[in-house]
Protein backbone atom coordinates (compact mmCIF):
# COMPACT_ATOMS: atom_id res chain seq x y z
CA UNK A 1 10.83 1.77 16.90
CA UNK A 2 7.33 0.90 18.08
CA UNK A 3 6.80 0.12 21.93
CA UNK A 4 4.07 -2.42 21.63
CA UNK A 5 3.49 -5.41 19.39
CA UNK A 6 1.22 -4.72 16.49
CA UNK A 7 -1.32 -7.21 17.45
CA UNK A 8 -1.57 -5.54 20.93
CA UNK A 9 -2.48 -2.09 18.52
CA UNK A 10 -4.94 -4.13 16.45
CA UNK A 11 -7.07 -5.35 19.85
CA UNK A 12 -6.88 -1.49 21.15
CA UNK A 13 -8.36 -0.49 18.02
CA UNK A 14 -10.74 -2.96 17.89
CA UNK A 15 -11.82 -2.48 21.10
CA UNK A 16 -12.92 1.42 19.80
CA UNK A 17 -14.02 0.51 16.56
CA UNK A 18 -15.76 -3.30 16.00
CA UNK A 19 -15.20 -4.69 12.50
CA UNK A 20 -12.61 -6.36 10.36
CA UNK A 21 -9.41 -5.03 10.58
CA UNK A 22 -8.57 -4.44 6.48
CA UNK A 23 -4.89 -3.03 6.68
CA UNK A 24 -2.50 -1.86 9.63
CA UNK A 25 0.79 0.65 8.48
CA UNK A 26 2.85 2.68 11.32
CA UNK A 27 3.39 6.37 9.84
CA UNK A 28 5.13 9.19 11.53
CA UNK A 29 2.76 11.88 12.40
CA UNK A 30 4.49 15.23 13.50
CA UNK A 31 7.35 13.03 14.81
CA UNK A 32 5.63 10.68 16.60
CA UNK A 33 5.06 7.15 15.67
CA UNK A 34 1.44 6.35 15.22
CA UNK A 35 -0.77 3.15 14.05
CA UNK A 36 -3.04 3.38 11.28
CA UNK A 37 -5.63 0.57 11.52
CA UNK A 38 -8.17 0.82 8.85
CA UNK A 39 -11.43 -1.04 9.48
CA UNK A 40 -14.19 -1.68 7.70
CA UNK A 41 -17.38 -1.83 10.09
CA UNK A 42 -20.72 -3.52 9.54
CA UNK A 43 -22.42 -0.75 8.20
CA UNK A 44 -20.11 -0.70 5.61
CA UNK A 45 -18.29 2.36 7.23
CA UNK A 46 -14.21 2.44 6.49
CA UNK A 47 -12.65 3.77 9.82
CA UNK A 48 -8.90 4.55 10.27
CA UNK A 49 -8.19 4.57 14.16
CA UNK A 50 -4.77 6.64 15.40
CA UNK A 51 -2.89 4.69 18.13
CA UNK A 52 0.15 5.62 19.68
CA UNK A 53 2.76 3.34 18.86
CA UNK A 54 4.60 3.62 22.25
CA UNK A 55 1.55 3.10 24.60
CA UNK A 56 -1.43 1.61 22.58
CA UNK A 57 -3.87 4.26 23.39
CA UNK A 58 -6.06 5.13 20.74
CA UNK A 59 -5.52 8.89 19.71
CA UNK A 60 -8.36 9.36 17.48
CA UNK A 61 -10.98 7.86 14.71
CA UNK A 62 -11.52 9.05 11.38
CA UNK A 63 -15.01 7.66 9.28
CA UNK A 64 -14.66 7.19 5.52
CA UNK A 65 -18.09 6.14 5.02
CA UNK A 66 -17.73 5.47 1.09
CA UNK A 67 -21.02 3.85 -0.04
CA UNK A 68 -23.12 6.79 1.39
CA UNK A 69 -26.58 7.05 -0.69
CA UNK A 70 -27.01 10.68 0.57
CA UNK A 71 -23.87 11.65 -0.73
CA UNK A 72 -24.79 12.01 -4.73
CA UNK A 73 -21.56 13.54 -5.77
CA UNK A 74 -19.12 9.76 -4.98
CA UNK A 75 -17.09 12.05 -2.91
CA UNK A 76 -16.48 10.22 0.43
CA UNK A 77 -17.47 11.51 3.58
CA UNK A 78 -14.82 12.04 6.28
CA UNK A 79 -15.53 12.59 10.22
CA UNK A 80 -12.09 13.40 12.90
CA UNK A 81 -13.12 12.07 16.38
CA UNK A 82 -10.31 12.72 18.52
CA UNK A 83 -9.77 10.80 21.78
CA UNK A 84 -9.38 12.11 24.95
């Protein structure tokens, strides 16, 4: 069971990561219970934050920048940044 509300999870991520928050699911990542907040940013950038579901601090920040003109092959781009 999660320790915080999922709103609470959604403002921590936000905080991180401004945009609009497109989907929210709790997974279980190596046994733990984590947040996935997916959020789409003004640059048209799709971010999935981490948080830890028992504390609400944000564990790290994946970019899935999909609409990237550089990138001619439609694969999306992906950049981890872990938090510390």
């Amino acid at each position: 069971m999660a320790g915080i509300a999922q709103n609470q999870v959604i403002e921590s991520a936000l905080a991180d990561v401004q945009g609009q928050v497109l989907g929210v699911k709790l997974e279980n990542e190596n046994s733990f219970l984590v947040y996935g907040i997916e959020i789409v940013t003004a640059e048209r950038s799709i971010m999935e934050v981490k948080v830890d579901a028992g504390s609400g601090k944000v564990l790290a920040m994946e970019r899935d920048k999909v609409d990237n003109e550089d990138n001619k092959s439609g694969e999306p781009d992906n950049d981890l940044v872990h938090k510390d």
